[in-house]
C-alpha atoms as a PDB file:
ATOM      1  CA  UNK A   1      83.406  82.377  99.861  1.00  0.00           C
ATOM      2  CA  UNK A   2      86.707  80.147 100.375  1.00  0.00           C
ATOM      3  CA  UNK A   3      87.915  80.511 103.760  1.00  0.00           C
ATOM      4  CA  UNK A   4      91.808  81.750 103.709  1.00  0.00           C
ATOM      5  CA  UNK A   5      94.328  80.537 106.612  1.00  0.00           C
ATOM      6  CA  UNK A   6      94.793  82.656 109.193  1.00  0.00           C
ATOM      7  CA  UNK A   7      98.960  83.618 109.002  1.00  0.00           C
ATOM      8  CA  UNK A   8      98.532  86.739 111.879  1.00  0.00           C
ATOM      9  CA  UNK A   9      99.207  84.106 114.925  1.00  0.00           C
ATOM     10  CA  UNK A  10     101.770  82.135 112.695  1.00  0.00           C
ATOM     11  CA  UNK A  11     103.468  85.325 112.469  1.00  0.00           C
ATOM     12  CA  UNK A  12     103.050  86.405 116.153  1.00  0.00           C
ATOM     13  CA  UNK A  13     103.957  82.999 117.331  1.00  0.00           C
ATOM     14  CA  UNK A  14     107.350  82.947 115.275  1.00  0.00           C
ATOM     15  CA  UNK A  15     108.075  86.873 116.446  1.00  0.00           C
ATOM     16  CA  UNK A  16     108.239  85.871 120.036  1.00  0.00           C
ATOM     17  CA  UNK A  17     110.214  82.969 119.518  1.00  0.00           C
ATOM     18  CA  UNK A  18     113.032  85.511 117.427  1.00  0.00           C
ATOM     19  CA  UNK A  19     112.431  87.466 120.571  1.00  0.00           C
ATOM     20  CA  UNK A  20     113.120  84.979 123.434  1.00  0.00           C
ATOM     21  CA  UNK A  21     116.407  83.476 121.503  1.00  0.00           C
ATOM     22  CA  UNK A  22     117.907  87.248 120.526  1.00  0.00           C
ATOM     23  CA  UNK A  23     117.176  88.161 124.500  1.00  0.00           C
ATOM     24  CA  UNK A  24     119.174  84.746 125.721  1.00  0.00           C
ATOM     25  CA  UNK A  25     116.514  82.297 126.198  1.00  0.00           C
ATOM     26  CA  UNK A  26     116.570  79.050 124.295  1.00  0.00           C
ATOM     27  CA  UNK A  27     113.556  77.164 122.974  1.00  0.00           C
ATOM     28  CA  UNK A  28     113.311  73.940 124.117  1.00  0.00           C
ATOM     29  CA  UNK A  29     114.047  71.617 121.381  1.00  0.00           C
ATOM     30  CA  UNK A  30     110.782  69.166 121.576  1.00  0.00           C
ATOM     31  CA  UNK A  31     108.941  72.731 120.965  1.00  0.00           C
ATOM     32  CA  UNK A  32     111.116  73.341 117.824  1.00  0.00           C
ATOM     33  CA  UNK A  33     110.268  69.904 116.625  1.00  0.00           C
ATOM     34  CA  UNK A  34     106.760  70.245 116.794  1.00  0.00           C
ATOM     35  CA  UNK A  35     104.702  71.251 114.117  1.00  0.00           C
ATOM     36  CA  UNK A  36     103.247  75.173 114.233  1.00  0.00           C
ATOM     37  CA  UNK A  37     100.046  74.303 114.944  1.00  0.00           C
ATOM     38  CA  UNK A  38      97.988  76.709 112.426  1.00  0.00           C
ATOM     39  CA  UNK A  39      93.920  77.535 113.297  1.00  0.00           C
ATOM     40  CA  UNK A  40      92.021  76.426 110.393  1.00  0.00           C
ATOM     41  CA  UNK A  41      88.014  77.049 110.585  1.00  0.00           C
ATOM     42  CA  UNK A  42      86.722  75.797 107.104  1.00  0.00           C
ATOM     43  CA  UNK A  43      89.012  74.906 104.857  1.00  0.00           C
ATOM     44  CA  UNK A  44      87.591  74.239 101.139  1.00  0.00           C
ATOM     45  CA  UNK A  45      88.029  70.692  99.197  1.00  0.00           C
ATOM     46  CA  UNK A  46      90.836  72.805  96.542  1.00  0.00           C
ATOM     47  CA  UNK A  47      92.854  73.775  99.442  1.00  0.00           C
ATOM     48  CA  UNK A  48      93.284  71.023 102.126  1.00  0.00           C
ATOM     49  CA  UNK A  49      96.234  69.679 100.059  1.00  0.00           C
ATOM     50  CA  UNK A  50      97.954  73.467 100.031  1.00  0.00           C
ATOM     51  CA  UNK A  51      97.093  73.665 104.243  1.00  0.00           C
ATOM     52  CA  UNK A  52      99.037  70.168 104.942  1.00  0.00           C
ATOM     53  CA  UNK A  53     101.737  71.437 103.633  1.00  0.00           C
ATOM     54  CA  UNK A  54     102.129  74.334 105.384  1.00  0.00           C
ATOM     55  CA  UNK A  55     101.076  72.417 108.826  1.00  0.00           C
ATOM     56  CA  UNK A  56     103.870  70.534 108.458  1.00  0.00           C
ATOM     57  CA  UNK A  57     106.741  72.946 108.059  1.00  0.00           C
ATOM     58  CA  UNK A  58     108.760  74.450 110.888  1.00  0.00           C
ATOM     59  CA  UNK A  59     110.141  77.604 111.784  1.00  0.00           C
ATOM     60  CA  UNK A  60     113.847  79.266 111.136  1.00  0.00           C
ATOM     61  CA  UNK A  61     114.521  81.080 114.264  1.00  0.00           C
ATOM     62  CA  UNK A  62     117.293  83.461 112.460  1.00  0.00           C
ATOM     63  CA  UNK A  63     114.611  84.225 109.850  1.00  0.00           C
ATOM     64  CA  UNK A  64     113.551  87.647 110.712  1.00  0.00           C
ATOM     65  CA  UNK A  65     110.751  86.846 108.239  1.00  0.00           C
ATOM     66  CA  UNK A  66     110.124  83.362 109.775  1.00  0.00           C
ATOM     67  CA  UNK A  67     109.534  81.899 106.349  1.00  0.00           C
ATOM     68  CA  UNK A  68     108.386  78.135 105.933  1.00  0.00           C
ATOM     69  CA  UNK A  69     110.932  75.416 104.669  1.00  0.00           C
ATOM     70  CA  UNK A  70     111.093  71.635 104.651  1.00  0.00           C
ATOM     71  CA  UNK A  71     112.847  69.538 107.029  1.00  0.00           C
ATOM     72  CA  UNK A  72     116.665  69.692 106.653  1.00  0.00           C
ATOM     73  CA  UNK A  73     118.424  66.172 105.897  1.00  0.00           C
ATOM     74  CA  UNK A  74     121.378  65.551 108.443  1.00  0.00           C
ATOM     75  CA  UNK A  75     124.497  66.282 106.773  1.00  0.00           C
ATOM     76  CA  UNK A  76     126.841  63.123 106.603  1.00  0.00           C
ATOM     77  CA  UNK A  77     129.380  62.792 108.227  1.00  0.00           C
ATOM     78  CA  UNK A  78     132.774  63.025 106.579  1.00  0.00           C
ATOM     79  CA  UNK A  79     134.975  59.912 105.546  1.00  0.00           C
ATOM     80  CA  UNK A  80     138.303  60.004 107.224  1.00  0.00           C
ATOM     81  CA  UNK A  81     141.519  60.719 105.212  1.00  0.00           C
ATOM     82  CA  UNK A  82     142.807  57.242 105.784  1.00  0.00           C
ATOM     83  CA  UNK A  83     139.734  56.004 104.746  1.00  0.00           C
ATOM     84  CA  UNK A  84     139.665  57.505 101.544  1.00  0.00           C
ATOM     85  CA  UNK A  85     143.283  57.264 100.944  1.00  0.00           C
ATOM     86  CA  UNK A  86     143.005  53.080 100.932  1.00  0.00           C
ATOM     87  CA  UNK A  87     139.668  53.471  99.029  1.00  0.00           C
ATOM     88  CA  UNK A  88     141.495  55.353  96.318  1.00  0.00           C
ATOM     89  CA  UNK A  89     144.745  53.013  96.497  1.00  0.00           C
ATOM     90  CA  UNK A  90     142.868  49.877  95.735  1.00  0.00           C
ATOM     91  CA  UNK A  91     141.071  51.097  93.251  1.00  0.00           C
ATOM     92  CA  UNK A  92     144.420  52.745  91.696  1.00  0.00           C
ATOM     93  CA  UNK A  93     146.448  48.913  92.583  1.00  0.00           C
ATOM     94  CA  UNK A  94     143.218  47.222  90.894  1.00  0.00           C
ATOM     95  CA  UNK A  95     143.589  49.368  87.896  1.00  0.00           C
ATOM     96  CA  UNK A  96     147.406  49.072  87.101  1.00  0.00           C
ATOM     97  CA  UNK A  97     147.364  45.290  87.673  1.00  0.00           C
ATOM     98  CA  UNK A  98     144.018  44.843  84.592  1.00  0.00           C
ATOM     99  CA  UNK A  99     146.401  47.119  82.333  1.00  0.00           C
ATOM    100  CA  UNK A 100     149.372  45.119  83.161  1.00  0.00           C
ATOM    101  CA  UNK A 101     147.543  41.932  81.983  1.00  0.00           C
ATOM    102  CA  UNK A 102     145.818  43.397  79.247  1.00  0.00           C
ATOM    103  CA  UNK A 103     148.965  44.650  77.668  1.00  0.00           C
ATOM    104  CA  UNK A 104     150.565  41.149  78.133  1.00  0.00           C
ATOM    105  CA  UNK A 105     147.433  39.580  76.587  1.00  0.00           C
ATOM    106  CA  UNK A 106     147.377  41.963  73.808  1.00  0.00           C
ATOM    107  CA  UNK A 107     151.282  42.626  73.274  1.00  0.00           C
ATOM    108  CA  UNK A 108     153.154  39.850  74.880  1.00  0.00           C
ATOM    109  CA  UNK A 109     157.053  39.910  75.129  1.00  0.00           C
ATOM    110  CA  UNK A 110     159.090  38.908  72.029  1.00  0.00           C
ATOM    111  CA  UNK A 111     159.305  35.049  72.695  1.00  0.00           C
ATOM    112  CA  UNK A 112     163.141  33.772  72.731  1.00  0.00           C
ATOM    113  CA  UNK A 113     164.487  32.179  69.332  1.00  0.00           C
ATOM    114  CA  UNK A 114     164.783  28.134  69.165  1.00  0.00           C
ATOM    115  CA  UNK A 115     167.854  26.707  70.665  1.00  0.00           C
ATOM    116  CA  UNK A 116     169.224  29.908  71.853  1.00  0.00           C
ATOM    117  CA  UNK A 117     170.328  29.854  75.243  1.00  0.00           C
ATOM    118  CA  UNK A 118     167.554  32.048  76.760  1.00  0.00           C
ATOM    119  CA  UNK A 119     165.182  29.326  74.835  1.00  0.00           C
ATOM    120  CA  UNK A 120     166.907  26.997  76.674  1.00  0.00           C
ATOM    121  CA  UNK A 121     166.890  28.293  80.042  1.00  0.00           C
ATOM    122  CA  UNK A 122     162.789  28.837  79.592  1.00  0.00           C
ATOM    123  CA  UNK A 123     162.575  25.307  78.531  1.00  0.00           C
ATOM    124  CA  UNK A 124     164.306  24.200  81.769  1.00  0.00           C
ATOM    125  CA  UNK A 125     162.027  26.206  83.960  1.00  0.00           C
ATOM    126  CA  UNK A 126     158.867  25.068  81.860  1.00  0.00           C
ATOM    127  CA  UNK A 127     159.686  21.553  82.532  1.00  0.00           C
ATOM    128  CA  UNK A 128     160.021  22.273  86.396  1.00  0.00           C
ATOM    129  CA  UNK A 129     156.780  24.452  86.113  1.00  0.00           C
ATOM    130  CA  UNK A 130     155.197  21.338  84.565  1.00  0.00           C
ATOM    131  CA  UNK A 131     156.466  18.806  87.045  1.00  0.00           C
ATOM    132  CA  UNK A 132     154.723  20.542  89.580  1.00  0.00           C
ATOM    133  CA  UNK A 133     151.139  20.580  87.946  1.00  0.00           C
ATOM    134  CA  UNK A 134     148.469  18.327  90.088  1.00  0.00           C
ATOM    135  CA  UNK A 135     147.814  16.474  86.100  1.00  0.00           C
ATOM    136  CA  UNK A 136     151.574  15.227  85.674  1.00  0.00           C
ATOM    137  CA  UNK A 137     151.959  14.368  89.192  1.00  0.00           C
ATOM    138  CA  UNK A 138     148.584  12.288  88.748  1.00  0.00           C
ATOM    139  CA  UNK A 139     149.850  10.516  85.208  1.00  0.00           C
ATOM    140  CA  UNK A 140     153.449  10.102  86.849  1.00  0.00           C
ATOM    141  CA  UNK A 141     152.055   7.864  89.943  1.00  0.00           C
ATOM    142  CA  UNK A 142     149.185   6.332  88.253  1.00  0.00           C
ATOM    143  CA  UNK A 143     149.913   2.754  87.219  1.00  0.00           C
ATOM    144  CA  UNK A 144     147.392   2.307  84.617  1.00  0.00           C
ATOM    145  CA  UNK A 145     149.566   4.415  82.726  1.00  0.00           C
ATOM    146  CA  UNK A 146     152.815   2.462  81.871  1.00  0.00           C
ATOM    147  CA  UNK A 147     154.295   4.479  79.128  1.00  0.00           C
ATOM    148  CA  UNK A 148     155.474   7.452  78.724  1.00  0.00           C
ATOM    149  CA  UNK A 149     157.712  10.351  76.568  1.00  0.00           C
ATOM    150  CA  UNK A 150     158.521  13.153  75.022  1.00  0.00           C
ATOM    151  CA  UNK A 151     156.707  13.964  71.486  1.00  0.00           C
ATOM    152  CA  UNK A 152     158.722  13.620  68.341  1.00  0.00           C
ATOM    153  CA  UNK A 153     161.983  12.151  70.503  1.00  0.00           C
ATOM    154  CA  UNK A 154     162.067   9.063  68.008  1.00  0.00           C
ATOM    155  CA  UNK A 155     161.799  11.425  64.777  1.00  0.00           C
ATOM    156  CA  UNK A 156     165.088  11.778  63.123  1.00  0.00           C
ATOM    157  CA  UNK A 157     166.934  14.950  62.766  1.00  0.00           C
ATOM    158  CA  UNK A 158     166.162  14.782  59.039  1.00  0.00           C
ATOM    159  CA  UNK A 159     162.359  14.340  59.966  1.00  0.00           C
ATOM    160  CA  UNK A 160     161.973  16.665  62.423  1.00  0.00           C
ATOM    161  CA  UNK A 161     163.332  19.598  59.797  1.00  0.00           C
ATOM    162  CA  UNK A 162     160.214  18.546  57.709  1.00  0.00           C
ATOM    163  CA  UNK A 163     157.678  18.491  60.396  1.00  0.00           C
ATOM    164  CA  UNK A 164     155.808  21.210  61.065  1.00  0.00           C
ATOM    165  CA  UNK A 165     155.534  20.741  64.697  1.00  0.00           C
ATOM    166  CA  UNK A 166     158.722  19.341  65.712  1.00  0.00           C
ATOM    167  CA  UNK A 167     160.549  21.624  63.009  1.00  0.00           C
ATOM    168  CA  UNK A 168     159.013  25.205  62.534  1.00  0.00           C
ATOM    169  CA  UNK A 169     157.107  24.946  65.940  1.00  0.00           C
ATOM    170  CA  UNK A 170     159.591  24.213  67.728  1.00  0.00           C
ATOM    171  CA  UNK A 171     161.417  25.678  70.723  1.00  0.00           C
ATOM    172  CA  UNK A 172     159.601  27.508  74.164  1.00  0.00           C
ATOM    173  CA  UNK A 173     157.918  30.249  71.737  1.00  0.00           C
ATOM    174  CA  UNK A 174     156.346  26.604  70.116  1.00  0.00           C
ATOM    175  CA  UNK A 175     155.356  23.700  71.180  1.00  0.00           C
ATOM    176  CA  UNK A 176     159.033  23.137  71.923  1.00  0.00           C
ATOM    177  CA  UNK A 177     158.941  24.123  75.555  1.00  0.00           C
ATOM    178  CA  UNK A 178     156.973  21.678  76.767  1.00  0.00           C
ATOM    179  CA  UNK A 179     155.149  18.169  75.087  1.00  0.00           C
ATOM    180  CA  UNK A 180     155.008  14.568  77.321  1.00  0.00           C
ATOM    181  CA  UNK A 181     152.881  11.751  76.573  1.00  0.00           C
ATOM    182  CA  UNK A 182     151.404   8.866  78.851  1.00  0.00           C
ATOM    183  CA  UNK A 183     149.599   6.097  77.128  1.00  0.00           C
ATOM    184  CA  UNK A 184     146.975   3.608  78.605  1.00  0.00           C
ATOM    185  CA  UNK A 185     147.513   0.152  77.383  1.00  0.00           C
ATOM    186  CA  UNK A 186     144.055  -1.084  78.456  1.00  0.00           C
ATOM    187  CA  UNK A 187     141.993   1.887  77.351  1.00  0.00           C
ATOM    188  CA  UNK A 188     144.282   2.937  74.716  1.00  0.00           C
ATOM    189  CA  UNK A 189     144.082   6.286  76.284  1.00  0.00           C
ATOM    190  CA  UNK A 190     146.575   9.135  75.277  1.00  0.00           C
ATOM    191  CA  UNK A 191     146.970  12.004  77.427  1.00  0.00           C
ATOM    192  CA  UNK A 192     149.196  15.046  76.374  1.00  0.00           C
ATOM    193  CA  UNK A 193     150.256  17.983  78.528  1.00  0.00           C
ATOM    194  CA  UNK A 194     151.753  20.339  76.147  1.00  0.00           C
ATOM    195  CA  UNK A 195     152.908  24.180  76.410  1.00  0.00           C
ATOM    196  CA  UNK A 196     151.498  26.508  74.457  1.00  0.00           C
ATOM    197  CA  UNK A 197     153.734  29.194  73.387  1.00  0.00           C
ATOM    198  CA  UNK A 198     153.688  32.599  71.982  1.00  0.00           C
ATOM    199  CA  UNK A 199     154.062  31.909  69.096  1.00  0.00           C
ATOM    200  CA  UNK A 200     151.599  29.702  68.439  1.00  0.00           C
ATOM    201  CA  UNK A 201     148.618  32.781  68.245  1.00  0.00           C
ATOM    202  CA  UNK A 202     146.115  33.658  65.667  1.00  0.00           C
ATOM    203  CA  UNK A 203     144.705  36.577  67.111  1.00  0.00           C
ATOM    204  CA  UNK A 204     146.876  38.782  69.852  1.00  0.00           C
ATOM    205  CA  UNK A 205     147.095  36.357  72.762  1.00  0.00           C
ATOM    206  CA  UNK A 206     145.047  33.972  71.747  1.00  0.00           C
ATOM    207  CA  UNK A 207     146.222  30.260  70.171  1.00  0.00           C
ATOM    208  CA  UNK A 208     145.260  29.923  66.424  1.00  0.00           C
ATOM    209  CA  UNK A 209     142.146  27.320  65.746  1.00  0.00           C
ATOM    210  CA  UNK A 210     144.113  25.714  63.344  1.00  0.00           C
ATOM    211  CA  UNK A 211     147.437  24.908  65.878  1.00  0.00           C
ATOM    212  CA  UNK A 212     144.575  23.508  68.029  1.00  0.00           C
ATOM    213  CA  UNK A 213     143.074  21.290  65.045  1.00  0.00           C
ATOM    214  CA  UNK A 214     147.002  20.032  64.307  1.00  0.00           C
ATOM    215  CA  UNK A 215     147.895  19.297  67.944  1.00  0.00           C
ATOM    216  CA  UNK A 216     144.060  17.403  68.168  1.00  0.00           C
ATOM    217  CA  UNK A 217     144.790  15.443  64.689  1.00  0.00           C
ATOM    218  CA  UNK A 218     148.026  14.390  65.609  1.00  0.00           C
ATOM    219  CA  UNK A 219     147.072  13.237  69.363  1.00  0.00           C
ATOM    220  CA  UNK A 220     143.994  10.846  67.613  1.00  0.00           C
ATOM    221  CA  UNK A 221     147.050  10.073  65.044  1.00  0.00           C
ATOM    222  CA  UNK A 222     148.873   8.454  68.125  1.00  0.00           C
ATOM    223  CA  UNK A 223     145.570   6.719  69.794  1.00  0.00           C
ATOM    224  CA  UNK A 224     144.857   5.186  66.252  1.00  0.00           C
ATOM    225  CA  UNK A 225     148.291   3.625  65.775  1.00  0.00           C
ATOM    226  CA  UNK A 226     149.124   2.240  68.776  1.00  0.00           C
ATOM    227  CA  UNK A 227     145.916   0.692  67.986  1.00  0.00           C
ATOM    228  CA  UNK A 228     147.569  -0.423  64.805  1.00  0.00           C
ATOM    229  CA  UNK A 229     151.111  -1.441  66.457  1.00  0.00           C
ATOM    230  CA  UNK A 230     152.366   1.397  65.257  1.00  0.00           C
ATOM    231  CA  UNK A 231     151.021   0.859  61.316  1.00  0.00           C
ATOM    232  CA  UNK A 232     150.271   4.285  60.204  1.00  0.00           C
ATOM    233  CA  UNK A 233     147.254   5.888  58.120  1.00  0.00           C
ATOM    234  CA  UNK A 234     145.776   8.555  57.189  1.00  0.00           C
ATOM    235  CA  UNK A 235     143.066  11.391  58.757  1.00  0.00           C
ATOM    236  CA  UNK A 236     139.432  10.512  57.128  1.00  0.00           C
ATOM    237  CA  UNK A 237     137.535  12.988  59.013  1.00  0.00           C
ATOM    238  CA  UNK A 238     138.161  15.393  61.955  1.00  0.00           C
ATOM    239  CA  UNK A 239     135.273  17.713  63.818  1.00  0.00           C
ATOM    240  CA  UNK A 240     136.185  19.855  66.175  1.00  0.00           C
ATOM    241  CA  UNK A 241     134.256  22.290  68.340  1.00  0.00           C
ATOM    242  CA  UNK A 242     135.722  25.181  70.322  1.00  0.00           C
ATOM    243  CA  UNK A 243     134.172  26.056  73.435  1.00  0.00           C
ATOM    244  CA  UNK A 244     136.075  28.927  74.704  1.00  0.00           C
ATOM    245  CA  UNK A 245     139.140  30.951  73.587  1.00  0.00           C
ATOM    246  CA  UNK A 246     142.595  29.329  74.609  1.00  0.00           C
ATOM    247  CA  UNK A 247     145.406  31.689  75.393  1.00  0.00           C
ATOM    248  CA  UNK A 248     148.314  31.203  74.819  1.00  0.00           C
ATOM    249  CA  UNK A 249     151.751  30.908  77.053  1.00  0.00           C
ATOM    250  CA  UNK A 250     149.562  27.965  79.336  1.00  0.00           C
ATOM    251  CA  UNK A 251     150.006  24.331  80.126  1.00  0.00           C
ATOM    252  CA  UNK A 252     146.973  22.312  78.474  1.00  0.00           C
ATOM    253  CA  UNK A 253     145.659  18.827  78.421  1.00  0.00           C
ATOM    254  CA  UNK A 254     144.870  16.771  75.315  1.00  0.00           C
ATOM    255  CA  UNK A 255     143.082  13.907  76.089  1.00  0.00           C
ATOM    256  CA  UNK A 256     142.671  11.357  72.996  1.00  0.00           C
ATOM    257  CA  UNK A 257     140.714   7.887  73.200  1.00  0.00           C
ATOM    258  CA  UNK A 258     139.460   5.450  70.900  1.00  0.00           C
ATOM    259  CA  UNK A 259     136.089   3.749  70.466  1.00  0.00           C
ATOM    260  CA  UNK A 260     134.980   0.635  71.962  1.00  0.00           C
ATOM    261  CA  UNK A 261     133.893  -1.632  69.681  1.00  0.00           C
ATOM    262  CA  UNK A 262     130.043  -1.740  71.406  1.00  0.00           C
ATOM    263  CA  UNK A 263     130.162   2.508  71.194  1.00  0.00           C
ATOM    264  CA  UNK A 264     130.408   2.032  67.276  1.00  0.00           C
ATOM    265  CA  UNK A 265     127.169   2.023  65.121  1.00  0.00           C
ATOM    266  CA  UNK A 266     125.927  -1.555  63.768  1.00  0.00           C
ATOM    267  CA  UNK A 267     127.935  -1.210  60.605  1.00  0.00           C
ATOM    268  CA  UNK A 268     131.392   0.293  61.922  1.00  0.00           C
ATOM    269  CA  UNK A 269     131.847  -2.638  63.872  1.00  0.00           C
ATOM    270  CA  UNK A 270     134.572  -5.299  62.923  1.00  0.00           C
ATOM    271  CA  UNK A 271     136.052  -2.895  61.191  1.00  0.00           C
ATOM    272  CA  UNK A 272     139.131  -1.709  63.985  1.00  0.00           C
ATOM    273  CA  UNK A 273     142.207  -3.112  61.892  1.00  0.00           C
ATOM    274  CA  UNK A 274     141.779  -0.813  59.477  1.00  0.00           C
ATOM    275  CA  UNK A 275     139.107   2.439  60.682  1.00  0.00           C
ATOM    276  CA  UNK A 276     139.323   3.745  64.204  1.00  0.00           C
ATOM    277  CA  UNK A 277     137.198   6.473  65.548  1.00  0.00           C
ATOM    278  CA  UNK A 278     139.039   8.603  68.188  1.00  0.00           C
ATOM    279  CA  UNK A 279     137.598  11.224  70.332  1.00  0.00           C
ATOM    280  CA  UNK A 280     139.388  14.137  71.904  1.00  0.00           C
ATOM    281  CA  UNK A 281     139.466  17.204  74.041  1.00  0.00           C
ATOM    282  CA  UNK A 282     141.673  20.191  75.332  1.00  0.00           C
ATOM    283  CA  UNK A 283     141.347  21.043  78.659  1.00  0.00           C
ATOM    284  CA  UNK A 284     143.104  23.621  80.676  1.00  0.00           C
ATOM    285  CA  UNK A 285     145.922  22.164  82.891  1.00  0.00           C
ATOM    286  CA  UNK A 286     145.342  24.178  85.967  1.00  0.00           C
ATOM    287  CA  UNK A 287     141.411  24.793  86.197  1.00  0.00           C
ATOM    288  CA  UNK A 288     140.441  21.560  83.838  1.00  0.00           C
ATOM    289  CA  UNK A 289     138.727  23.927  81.865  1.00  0.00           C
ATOM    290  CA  UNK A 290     136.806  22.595  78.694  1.00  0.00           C
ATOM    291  CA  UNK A 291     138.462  23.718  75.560  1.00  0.00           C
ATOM    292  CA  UNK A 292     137.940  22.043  72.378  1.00  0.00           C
ATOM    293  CA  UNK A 293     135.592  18.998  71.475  1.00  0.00           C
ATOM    294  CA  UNK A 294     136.904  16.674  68.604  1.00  0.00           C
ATOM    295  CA  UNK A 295     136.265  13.847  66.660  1.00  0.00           C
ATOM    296  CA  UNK A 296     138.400  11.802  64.295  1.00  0.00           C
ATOM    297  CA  UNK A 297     137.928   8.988  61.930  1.00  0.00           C
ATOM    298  CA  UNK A 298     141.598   6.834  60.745  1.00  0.00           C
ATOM    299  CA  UNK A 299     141.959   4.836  57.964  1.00  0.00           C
ATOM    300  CA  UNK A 300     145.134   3.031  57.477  1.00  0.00           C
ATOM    301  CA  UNK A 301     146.307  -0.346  59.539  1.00  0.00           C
ATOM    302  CA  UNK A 302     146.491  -3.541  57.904  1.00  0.00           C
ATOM    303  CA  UNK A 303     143.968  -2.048  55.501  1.00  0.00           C
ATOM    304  CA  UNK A 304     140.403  -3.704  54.546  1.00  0.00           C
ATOM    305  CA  UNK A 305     141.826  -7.118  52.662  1.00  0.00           C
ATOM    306  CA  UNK A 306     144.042  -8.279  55.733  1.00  0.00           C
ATOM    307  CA  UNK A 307     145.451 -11.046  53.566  1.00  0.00           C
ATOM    308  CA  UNK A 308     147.413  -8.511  52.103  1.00  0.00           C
ATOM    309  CA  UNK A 309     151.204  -8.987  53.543  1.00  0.00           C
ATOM    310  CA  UNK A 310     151.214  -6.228  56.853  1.00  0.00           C
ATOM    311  CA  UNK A 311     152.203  -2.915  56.939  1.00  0.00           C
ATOM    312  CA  UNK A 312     152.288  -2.866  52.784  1.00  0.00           C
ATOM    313  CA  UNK A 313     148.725  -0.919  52.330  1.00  0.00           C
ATOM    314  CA  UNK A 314     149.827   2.003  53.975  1.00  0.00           C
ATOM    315  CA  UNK A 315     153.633   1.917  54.472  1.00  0.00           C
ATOM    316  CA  UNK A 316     156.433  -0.097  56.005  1.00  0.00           C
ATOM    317  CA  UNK A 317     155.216  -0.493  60.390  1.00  0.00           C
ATOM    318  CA  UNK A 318     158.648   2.176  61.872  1.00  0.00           C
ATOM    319  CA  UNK A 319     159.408   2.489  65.513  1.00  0.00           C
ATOM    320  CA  UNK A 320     158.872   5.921  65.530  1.00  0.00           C
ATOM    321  CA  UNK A 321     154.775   5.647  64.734  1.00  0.00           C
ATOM    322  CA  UNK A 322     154.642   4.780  67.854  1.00  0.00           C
ATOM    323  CA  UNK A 323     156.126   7.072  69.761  1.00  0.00           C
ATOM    324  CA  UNK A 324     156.052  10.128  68.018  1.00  0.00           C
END
């Protein structure tokens, strides 16, 4: 017969401690603490789980019934107001500051029309914003670069109507606002910082692949004929590969070198008067940032039969080739 657990001096036990604390006397709290202590003779195999239990519960003095329970947790203790006031004021300041740049990123002001005087004024303080970035104070004091201007400024005003980035991109909302070159005689080096307006987007916020490509083909353009003395040709091929979005309304870096002649394969070599190979890259002005990866192939120059009289093959050699 399975022995049962003897609950009479449980019960007596948690009667005369009811007793003692309705008749003013306090039990001592390393009693309270303490396990009841229950008298177990034999106890079967199916029922020591059930007795541990119960041997490890305590009493509820104000339980006339003195019913077992587990151990009560500690309540917490309440946060202050103050606390929970700057808690829920960061997190509010945190909030309104991502929607404020997501609605700029995704609807960004109406950029000002070309050569209007609030196109003007922007282009002003885009030119002092630029002046101050670490990447034209670097090209401004370093001497390997001795050359330097603005893109397009030797394009005529008849020209410049029929290009499509000194004509319909122009202005701040463009590539207007912003566009200086420094050239590296002894590399042959072209570096660009350029401004990237609003205007200039594909998707909401974001510059169009195909501004990118332009702005990439026309920087190897410039490596390849100052290679050339300013002969012009023509793109043969152009690769590009983006790496990461590039938003718009930003100050970028277009970096544009050609080839040494011992970087070429075996058969390109010896071949420089007339086919260049120019790589290129977009970087991000204020974080150097890797943007877009290109390569370019020109043909053009003096052409492949250099007996031909210069600058015939692919047009008459003009000033502004090379600096355009």
């Amino acid at each position: 017969m399975t022995s049962r657990i003897q609950y009479q001096q449980l019960l007596r036990l948690g009667q005369r401690q009811i007793s003692r604390q309705q008749n003013g006397f306090l039990i001592p709290a390393e009693r309270l603490q303490q396990p009841a202590r229950i008298r177990l003779p034999l106890i079967a195999p199916q029922c020591r789980q059930q007795a541990a239990r119960f041997s490890t519960t305590r009493l509820r003095p104000q339980d006339s019934t003195a019913e077992l329970s587990e151990p009560v947790a500690p309540k917490p203790k309440k946060k202050s107001v103050v606390r929970r006031f700057l808690f829920a004021g960061t997190f509010l300041l945190l909030g309104a500051i991502t929607g404020s740049s997501l609605k700029l990123l995704v609807e960004p002001p109406e950029p000002p029309t070309p050569n209007s005087p609030e196109d003007e004024y922007t282009i002003e303080v885009l030119h002092d914003q630029a002046a101050k970035l670490p990447i034209v104070k670097q090209l401004t004091s370093d001497p390997a670069f001795v050359e330097s201007w603005d893109a397009y400024e030797t394009l005529s005003p008849k020209h410049k109507s029929q290009h499509l980035m000194a004509g319909v991109m122009t202005g701040s909302r463009g590539v207007g606002g912003y566009q200086r070159i420094w050239y590296n005689p002894s590399t042959g080096e072209l570096v660009s910082v350029v401004f990237l307006g609003g205007a200039t987007t594909g998707w909401p916020g974001v510059v169009h692949g195909g501004l990118l490509a332009t702005i990439l083909d026309e920087s190897c353009g410039r490596a390849a004929f100052k290679q050339w003395a300013g002969k012009t040709g023509v793109t043969a091929r152009l690769e590009l590969n983006y790496k990461k979005a590039t938003l718009a309304n930003g100050f970028y870096v277009i970096r544009a070198r050609p080839r040494e002649e011992e970087q070429l394969p075996e058969g390109e070599r010896g071949k420089r008067h007339y086919k260049i190979f120019v790589d290129a890259v977009v970087e991000d002005a204020n974080t150097g940032a890797l943007q877009v990866v290109s390569e370019a192939i020109f043909v053009g120059g003096s052409g492949k039969d250099q007996t031909k009289e210069e600058g015939r093959v692919w047009g008459k050699a003009m000033d502004e080739h090379t600096r355009f």
